[in-house]
C-alpha atoms as a PDB file:
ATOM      1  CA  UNK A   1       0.000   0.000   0.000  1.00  0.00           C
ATOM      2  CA  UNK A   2       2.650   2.351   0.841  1.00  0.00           C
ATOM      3  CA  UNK A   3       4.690   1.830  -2.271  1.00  0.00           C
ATOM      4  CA  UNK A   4       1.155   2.772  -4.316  1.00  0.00           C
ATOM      5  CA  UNK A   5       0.206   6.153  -2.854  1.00  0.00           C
ATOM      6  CA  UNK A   6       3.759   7.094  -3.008  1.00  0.00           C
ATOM      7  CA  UNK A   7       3.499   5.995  -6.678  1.00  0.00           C
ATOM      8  CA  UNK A   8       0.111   8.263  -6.737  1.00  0.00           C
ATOM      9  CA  UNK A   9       1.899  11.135  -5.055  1.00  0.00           C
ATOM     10  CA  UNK A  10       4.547  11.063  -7.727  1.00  0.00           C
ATOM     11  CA  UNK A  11       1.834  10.619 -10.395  1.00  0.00           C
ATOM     12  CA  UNK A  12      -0.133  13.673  -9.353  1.00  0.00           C
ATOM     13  CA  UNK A  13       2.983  15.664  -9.096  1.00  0.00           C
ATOM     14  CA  UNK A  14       4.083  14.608 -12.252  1.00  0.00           C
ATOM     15  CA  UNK A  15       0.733  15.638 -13.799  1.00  0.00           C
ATOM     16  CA  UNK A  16       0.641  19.321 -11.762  1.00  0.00           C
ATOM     17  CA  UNK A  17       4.290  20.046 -12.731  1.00  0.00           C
ATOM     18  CA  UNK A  18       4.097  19.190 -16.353  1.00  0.00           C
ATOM     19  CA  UNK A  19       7.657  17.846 -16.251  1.00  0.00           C
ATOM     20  CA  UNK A  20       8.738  14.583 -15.553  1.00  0.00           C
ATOM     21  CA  UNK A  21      11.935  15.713 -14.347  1.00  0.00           C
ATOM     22  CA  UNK A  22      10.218  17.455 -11.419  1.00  0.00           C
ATOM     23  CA  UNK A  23       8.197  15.054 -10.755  1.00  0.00           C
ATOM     24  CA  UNK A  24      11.008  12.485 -10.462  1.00  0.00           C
ATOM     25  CA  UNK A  25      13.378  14.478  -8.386  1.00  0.00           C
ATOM     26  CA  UNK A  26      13.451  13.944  -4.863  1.00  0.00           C
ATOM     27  CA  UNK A  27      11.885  17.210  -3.261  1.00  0.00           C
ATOM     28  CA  UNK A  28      14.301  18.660  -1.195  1.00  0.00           C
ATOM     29  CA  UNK A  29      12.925  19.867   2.450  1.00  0.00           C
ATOM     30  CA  UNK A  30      12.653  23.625   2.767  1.00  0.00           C
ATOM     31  CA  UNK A  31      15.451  25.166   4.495  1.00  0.00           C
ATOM     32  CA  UNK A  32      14.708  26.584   7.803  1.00  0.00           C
ATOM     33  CA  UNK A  33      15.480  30.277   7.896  1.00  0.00           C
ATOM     34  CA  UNK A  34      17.711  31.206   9.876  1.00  0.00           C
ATOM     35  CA  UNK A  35      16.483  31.530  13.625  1.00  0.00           C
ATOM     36  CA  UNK A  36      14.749  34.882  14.219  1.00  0.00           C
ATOM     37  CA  UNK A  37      17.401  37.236  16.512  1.00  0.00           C
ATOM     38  CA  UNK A  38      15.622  38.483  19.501  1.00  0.00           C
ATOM     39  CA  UNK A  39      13.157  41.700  19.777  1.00  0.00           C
ATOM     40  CA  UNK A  40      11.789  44.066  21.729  1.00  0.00           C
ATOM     41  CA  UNK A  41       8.212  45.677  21.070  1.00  0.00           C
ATOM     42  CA  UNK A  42       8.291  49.291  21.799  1.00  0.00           C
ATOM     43  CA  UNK A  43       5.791  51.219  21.455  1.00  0.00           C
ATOM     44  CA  UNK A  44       6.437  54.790  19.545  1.00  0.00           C
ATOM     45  CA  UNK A  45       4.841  58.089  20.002  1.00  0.00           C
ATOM     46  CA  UNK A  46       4.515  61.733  19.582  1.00  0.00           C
ATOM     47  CA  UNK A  47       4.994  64.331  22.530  1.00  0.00           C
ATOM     48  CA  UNK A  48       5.424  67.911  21.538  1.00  0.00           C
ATOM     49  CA  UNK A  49       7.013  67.386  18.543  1.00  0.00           C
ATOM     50  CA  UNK A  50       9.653  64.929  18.961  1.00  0.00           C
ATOM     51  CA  UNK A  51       9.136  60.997  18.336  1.00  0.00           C
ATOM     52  CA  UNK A  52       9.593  58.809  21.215  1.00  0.00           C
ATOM     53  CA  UNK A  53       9.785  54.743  21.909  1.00  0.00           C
ATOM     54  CA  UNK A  54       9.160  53.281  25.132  1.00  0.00           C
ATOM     55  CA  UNK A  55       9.299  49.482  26.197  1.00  0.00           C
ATOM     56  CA  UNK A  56       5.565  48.097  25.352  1.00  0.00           C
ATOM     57  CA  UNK A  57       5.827  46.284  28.760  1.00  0.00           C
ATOM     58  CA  UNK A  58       6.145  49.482  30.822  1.00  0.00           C
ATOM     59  CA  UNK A  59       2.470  50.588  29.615  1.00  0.00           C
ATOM     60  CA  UNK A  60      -0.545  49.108  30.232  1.00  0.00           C
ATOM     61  CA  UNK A  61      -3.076  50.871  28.730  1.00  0.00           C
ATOM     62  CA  UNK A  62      -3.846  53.797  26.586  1.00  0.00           C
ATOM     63  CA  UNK A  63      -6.591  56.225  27.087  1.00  0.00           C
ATOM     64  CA  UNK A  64      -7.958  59.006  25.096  1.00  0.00           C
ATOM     65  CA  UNK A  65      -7.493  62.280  26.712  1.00  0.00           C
ATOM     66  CA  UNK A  66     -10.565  63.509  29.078  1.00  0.00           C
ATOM     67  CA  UNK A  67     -10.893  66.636  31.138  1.00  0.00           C
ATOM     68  CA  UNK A  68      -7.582  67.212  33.848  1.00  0.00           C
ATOM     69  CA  UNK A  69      -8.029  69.189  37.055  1.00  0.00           C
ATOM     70  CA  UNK A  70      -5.099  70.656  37.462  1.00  0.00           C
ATOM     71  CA  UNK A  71      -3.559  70.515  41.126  1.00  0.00           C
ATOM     72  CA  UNK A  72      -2.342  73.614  43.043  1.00  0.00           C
ATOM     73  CA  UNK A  73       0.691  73.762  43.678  1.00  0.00           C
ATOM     74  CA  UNK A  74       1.777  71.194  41.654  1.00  0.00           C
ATOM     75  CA  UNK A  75       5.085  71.211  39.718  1.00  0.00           C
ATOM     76  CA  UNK A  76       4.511  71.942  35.598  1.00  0.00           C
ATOM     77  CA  UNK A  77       5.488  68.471  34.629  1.00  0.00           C
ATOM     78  CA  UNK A  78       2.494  67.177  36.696  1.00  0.00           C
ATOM     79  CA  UNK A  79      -0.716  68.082  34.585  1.00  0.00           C
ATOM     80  CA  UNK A  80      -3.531  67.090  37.220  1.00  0.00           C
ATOM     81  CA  UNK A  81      -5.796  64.257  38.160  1.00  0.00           C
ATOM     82  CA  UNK A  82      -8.438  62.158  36.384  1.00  0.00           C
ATOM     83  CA  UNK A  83     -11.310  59.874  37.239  1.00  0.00           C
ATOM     84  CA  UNK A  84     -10.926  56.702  34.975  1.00  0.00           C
ATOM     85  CA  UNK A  85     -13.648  54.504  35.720  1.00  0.00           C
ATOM     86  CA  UNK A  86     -13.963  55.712  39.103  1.00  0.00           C
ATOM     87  CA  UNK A  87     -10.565  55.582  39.977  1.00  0.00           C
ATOM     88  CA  UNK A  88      -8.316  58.781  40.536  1.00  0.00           C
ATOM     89  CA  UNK A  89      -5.181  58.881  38.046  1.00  0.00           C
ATOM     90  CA  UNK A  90      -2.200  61.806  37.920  1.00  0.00           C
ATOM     91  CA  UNK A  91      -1.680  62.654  34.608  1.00  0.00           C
ATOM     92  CA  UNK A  92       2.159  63.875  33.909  1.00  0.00           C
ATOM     93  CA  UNK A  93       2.863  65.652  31.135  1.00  0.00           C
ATOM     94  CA  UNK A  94       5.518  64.082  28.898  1.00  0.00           C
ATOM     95  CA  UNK A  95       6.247  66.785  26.915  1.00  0.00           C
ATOM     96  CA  UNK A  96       7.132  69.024  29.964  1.00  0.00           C
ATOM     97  CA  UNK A  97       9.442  66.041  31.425  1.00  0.00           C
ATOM     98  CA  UNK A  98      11.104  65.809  28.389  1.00  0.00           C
ATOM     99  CA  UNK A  99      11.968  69.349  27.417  1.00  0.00           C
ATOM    100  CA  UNK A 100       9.419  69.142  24.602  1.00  0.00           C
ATOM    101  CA  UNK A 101       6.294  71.808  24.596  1.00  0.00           C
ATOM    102  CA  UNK A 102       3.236  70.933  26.757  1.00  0.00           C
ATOM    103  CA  UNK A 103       1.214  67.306  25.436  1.00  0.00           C
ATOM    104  CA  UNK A 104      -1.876  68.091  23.486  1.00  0.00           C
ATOM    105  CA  UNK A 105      -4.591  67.945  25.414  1.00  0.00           C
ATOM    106  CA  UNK A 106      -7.446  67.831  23.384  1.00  0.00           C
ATOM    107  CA  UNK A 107      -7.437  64.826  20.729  1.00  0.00           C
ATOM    108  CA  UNK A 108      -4.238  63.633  22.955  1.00  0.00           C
ATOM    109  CA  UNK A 109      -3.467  60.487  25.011  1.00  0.00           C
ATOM    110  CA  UNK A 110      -2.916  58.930  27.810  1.00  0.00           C
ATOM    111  CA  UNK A 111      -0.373  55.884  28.330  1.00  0.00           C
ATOM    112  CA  UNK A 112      -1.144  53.913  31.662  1.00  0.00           C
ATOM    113  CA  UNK A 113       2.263  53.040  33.421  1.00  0.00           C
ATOM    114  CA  UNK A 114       2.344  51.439  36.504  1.00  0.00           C
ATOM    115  CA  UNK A 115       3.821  52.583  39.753  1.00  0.00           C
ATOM    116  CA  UNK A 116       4.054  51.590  43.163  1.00  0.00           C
ATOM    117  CA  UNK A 117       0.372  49.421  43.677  1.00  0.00           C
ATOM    118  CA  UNK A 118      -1.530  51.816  41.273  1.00  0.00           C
ATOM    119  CA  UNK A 119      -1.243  53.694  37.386  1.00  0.00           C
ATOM    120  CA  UNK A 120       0.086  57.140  36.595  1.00  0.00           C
ATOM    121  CA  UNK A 121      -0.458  58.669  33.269  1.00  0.00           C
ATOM    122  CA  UNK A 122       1.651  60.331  30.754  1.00  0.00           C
ATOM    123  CA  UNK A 123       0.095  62.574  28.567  1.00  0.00           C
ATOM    124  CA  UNK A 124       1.324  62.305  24.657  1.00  0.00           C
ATOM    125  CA  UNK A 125       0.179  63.649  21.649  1.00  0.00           C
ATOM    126  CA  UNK A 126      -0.350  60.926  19.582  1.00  0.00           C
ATOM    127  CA  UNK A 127       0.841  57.023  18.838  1.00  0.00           C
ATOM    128  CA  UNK A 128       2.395  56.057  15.956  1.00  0.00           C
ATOM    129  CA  UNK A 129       2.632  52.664  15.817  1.00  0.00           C
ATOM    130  CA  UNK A 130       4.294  49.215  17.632  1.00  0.00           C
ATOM    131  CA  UNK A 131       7.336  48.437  16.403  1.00  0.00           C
ATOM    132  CA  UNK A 132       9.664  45.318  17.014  1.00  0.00           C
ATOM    133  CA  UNK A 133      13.378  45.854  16.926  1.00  0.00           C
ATOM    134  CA  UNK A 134      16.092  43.737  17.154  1.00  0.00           C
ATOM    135  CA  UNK A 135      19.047  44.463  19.322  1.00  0.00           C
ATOM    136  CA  UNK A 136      21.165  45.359  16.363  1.00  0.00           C
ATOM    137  CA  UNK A 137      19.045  48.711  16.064  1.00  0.00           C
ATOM    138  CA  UNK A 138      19.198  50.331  19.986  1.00  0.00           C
ATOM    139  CA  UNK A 139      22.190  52.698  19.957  1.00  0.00           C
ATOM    140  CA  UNK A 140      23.754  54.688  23.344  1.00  0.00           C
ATOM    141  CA  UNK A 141      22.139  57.631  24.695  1.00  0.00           C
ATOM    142  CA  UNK A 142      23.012  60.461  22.847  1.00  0.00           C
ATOM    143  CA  UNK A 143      25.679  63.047  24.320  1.00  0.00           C
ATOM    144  CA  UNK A 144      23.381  66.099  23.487  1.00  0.00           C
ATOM    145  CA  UNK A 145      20.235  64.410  25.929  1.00  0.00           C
ATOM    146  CA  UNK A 146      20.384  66.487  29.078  1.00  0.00           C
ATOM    147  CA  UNK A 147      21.380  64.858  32.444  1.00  0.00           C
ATOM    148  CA  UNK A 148      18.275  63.506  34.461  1.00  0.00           C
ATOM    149  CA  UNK A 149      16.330  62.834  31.859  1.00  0.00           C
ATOM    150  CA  UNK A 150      14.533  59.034  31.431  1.00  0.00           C
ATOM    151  CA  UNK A 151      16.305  58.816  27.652  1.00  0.00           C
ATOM    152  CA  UNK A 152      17.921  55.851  27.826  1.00  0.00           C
ATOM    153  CA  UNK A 153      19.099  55.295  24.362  1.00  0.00           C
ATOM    154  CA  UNK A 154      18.346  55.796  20.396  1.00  0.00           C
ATOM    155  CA  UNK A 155      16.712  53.109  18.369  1.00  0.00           C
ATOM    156  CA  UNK A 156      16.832  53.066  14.828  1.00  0.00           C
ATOM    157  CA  UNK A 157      13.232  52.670  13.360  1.00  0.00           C
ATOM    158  CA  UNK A 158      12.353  52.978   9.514  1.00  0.00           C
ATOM    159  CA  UNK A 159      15.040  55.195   8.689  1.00  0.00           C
ATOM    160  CA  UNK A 160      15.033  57.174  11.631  1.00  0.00           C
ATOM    161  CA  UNK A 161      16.611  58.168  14.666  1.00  0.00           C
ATOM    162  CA  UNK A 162      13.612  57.604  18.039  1.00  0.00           C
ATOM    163  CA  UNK A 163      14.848  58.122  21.378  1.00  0.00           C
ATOM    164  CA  UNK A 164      14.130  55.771  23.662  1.00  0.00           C
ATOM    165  CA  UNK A 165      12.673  56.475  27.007  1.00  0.00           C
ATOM    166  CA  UNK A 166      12.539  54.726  30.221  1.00  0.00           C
ATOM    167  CA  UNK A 167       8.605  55.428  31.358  1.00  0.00           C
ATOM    168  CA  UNK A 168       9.286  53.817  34.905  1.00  0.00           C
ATOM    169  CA  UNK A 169      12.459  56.247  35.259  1.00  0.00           C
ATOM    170  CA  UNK A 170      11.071  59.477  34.051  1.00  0.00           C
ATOM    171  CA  UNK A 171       8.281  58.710  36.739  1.00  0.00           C
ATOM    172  CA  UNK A 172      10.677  58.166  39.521  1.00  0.00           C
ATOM    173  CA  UNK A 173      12.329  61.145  38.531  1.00  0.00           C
ATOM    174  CA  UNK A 174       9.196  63.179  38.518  1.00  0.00           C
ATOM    175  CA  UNK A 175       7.382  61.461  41.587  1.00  0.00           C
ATOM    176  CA  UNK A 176      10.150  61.065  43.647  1.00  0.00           C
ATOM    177  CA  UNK A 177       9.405  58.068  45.664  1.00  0.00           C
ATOM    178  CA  UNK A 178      11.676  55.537  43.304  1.00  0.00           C
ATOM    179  CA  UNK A 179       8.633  52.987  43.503  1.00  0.00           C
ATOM    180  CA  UNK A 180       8.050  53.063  39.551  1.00  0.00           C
ATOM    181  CA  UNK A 181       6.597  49.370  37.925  1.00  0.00           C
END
Protein backbone atom coordinates (compact mmCIF):
# COMPACT_ATOMS: atom_id res chain seq x y z
CA UNK A 1 0.00 0.00 0.00
CA UNK A 2 2.65 2.35 0.84
CA UNK A 3 4.69 1.83 -2.27
CA UNK A 4 1.15 2.77 -4.32
CA UNK A 5 0.21 6.15 -2.85
CA UNK A 6 3.76 7.09 -3.01
CA UNK A 7 3.50 6.00 -6.68
CA UNK A 8 0.11 8.26 -6.74
CA UNK A 9 1.90 11.14 -5.06
CA UNK A 10 4.55 11.06 -7.73
CA UNK A 11 1.83 10.62 -10.40
CA UNK A 12 -0.13 13.67 -9.35
CA UNK A 13 2.98 15.66 -9.10
CA UNK A 14 4.08 14.61 -12.25
CA UNK A 15 0.73 15.64 -13.80
CA UNK A 16 0.64 19.32 -11.76
CA UNK A 17 4.29 20.05 -12.73
CA UNK A 18 4.10 19.19 -16.35
CA UNK A 19 7.66 17.85 -16.25
CA UNK A 20 8.74 14.58 -15.55
CA UNK A 21 11.94 15.71 -14.35
CA UNK A 22 10.22 17.46 -11.42
CA UNK A 23 8.20 15.05 -10.75
CA UNK A 24 11.01 12.48 -10.46
CA UNK A 25 13.38 14.48 -8.39
CA UNK A 26 13.45 13.94 -4.86
CA UNK A 27 11.89 17.21 -3.26
CA UNK A 28 14.30 18.66 -1.19
CA UNK A 29 12.92 19.87 2.45
CA UNK A 30 12.65 23.63 2.77
CA UNK A 31 15.45 25.17 4.50
CA UNK A 32 14.71 26.58 7.80
CA UNK A 33 15.48 30.28 7.90
CA UNK A 34 17.71 31.21 9.88
CA UNK A 35 16.48 31.53 13.63
CA UNK A 36 14.75 34.88 14.22
CA UNK A 37 17.40 37.24 16.51
CA UNK A 38 15.62 38.48 19.50
CA UNK A 39 13.16 41.70 19.78
CA UNK A 40 11.79 44.07 21.73
CA UNK A 41 8.21 45.68 21.07
CA UNK A 42 8.29 49.29 21.80
CA UNK A 43 5.79 51.22 21.46
CA UNK A 44 6.44 54.79 19.55
CA UNK A 45 4.84 58.09 20.00
CA UNK A 46 4.51 61.73 19.58
CA UNK A 47 4.99 64.33 22.53
CA UNK A 48 5.42 67.91 21.54
CA UNK A 49 7.01 67.39 18.54
CA UNK A 50 9.65 64.93 18.96
CA UNK A 51 9.14 61.00 18.34
CA UNK A 52 9.59 58.81 21.22
CA UNK A 53 9.78 54.74 21.91
CA UNK A 54 9.16 53.28 25.13
CA UNK A 55 9.30 49.48 26.20
CA UNK A 56 5.57 48.10 25.35
CA UNK A 57 5.83 46.28 28.76
CA UNK A 58 6.14 49.48 30.82
CA UNK A 59 2.47 50.59 29.61
CA UNK A 60 -0.55 49.11 30.23
CA UNK A 61 -3.08 50.87 28.73
CA UNK A 62 -3.85 53.80 26.59
CA UNK A 63 -6.59 56.23 27.09
CA UNK A 64 -7.96 59.01 25.10
CA UNK A 65 -7.49 62.28 26.71
CA UNK A 66 -10.57 63.51 29.08
CA UNK A 67 -10.89 66.64 31.14
CA UNK A 68 -7.58 67.21 33.85
CA UNK A 69 -8.03 69.19 37.06
CA UNK A 70 -5.10 70.66 37.46
CA UNK A 71 -3.56 70.52 41.13
CA UNK A 72 -2.34 73.61 43.04
CA UNK A 73 0.69 73.76 43.68
CA UNK A 74 1.78 71.19 41.65
CA UNK A 75 5.08 71.21 39.72
CA UNK A 76 4.51 71.94 35.60
CA UNK A 77 5.49 68.47 34.63
CA UNK A 78 2.49 67.18 36.70
CA UNK A 79 -0.72 68.08 34.59
CA UNK A 80 -3.53 67.09 37.22
CA UNK A 81 -5.80 64.26 38.16
CA UNK A 82 -8.44 62.16 36.38
CA UNK A 83 -11.31 59.87 37.24
CA UNK A 84 -10.93 56.70 34.97
CA UNK A 85 -13.65 54.50 35.72
CA UNK A 86 -13.96 55.71 39.10
CA UNK A 87 -10.57 55.58 39.98
CA UNK A 88 -8.32 58.78 40.54
CA UNK A 89 -5.18 58.88 38.05
CA UNK A 90 -2.20 61.81 37.92
CA UNK A 91 -1.68 62.65 34.61
CA UNK A 92 2.16 63.87 33.91
CA UNK A 93 2.86 65.65 31.13
CA UNK A 94 5.52 64.08 28.90
CA UNK A 95 6.25 66.78 26.92
CA UNK A 96 7.13 69.02 29.96
CA UNK A 97 9.44 66.04 31.42
CA UNK A 98 11.10 65.81 28.39
CA UNK A 99 11.97 69.35 27.42
CA UNK A 100 9.42 69.14 24.60
CA UNK A 101 6.29 71.81 24.60
CA UNK A 102 3.24 70.93 26.76
CA UNK A 103 1.21 67.31 25.44
CA UNK A 104 -1.88 68.09 23.49
CA UNK A 105 -4.59 67.94 25.41
CA UNK A 106 -7.45 67.83 23.38
CA UNK A 107 -7.44 64.83 20.73
CA UNK A 108 -4.24 63.63 22.95
CA UNK A 109 -3.47 60.49 25.01
CA UNK A 110 -2.92 58.93 27.81
CA UNK A 111 -0.37 55.88 28.33
CA UNK A 112 -1.14 53.91 31.66
CA UNK A 113 2.26 53.04 33.42
CA UNK A 114 2.34 51.44 36.50
CA UNK A 115 3.82 52.58 39.75
CA UNK A 116 4.05 51.59 43.16
CA UNK A 117 0.37 49.42 43.68
CA UNK A 118 -1.53 51.82 41.27
CA UNK A 119 -1.24 53.69 37.39
CA UNK A 120 0.09 57.14 36.59
CA UNK A 121 -0.46 58.67 33.27
CA UNK A 122 1.65 60.33 30.75
CA UNK A 123 0.10 62.57 28.57
CA UNK A 124 1.32 62.31 24.66
CA UNK A 125 0.18 63.65 21.65
CA UNK A 126 -0.35 60.93 19.58
CA UNK A 127 0.84 57.02 18.84
CA UNK A 128 2.40 56.06 15.96
CA UNK A 129 2.63 52.66 15.82
CA UNK A 130 4.29 49.21 17.63
CA UNK A 131 7.34 48.44 16.40
CA UNK A 132 9.66 45.32 17.01
CA UNK A 133 13.38 45.85 16.93
CA UNK A 134 16.09 43.74 17.15
CA UNK A 135 19.05 44.46 19.32
CA UNK A 136 21.16 45.36 16.36
CA UNK A 137 19.05 48.71 16.06
CA UNK A 138 19.20 50.33 19.99
CA UNK A 139 22.19 52.70 19.96
CA UNK A 140 23.75 54.69 23.34
CA UNK A 141 22.14 57.63 24.70
CA UNK A 142 23.01 60.46 22.85
CA UNK A 143 25.68 63.05 24.32
CA UNK A 144 23.38 66.10 23.49
CA UNK A 145 20.24 64.41 25.93
CA UNK A 146 20.38 66.49 29.08
CA UNK A 147 21.38 64.86 32.44
CA UNK A 148 18.27 63.51 34.46
CA UNK A 149 16.33 62.83 31.86
CA UNK A 150 14.53 59.03 31.43
CA UNK A 151 16.30 58.82 27.65
CA UNK A 152 17.92 55.85 27.83
CA UNK A 153 19.10 55.30 24.36
CA UNK A 154 18.35 55.80 20.40
CA UNK A 155 16.71 53.11 18.37
CA UNK A 156 16.83 53.07 14.83
CA UNK A 157 13.23 52.67 13.36
CA UNK A 158 12.35 52.98 9.51
CA UNK A 159 15.04 55.19 8.69
CA UNK A 160 15.03 57.17 11.63
CA UNK A 161 16.61 58.17 14.67
CA UNK A 162 13.61 57.60 18.04
CA UNK A 163 14.85 58.12 21.38
CA UNK A 164 14.13 55.77 23.66
CA UNK A 165 12.67 56.47 27.01
CA UNK A 166 12.54 54.73 30.22
CA UNK A 167 8.61 55.43 31.36
CA UNK A 168 9.29 53.82 34.91
CA UNK A 169 12.46 56.25 35.26
CA UNK A 170 11.07 59.48 34.05
CA UNK A 171 8.28 58.71 36.74
CA UNK A 172 10.68 58.17 39.52
CA UNK A 173 12.33 61.14 38.53
CA UNK A 174 9.20 63.18 38.52
CA UNK A 175 7.38 61.46 41.59
CA UNK A 176 10.15 61.07 43.65
CA UNK A 177 9.41 58.07 45.66
CA UNK A 178 11.68 55.54 43.30
CA UNK A 179 8.63 52.99 43.50
CA UNK A 180 8.05 53.06 39.55
CA UNK A 181 6.60 49.37 37.92
Amino acid sequence: MQASTSFLTELIHWLLSGSMTEAIAPVEPEASEAPEAPTRRLLVFEVGGGVFASEMSAIREIVPSQAVTRLPGAPPTVSGLINLRGTIVTVIDAGTCLRQSHWRRTGGLILLAGYGDGVIGVGIDDVRDIHDATEDQFGPRPSDVADGSAVCGVVEIAGERVLLLDVPEMLREILGQGEAG
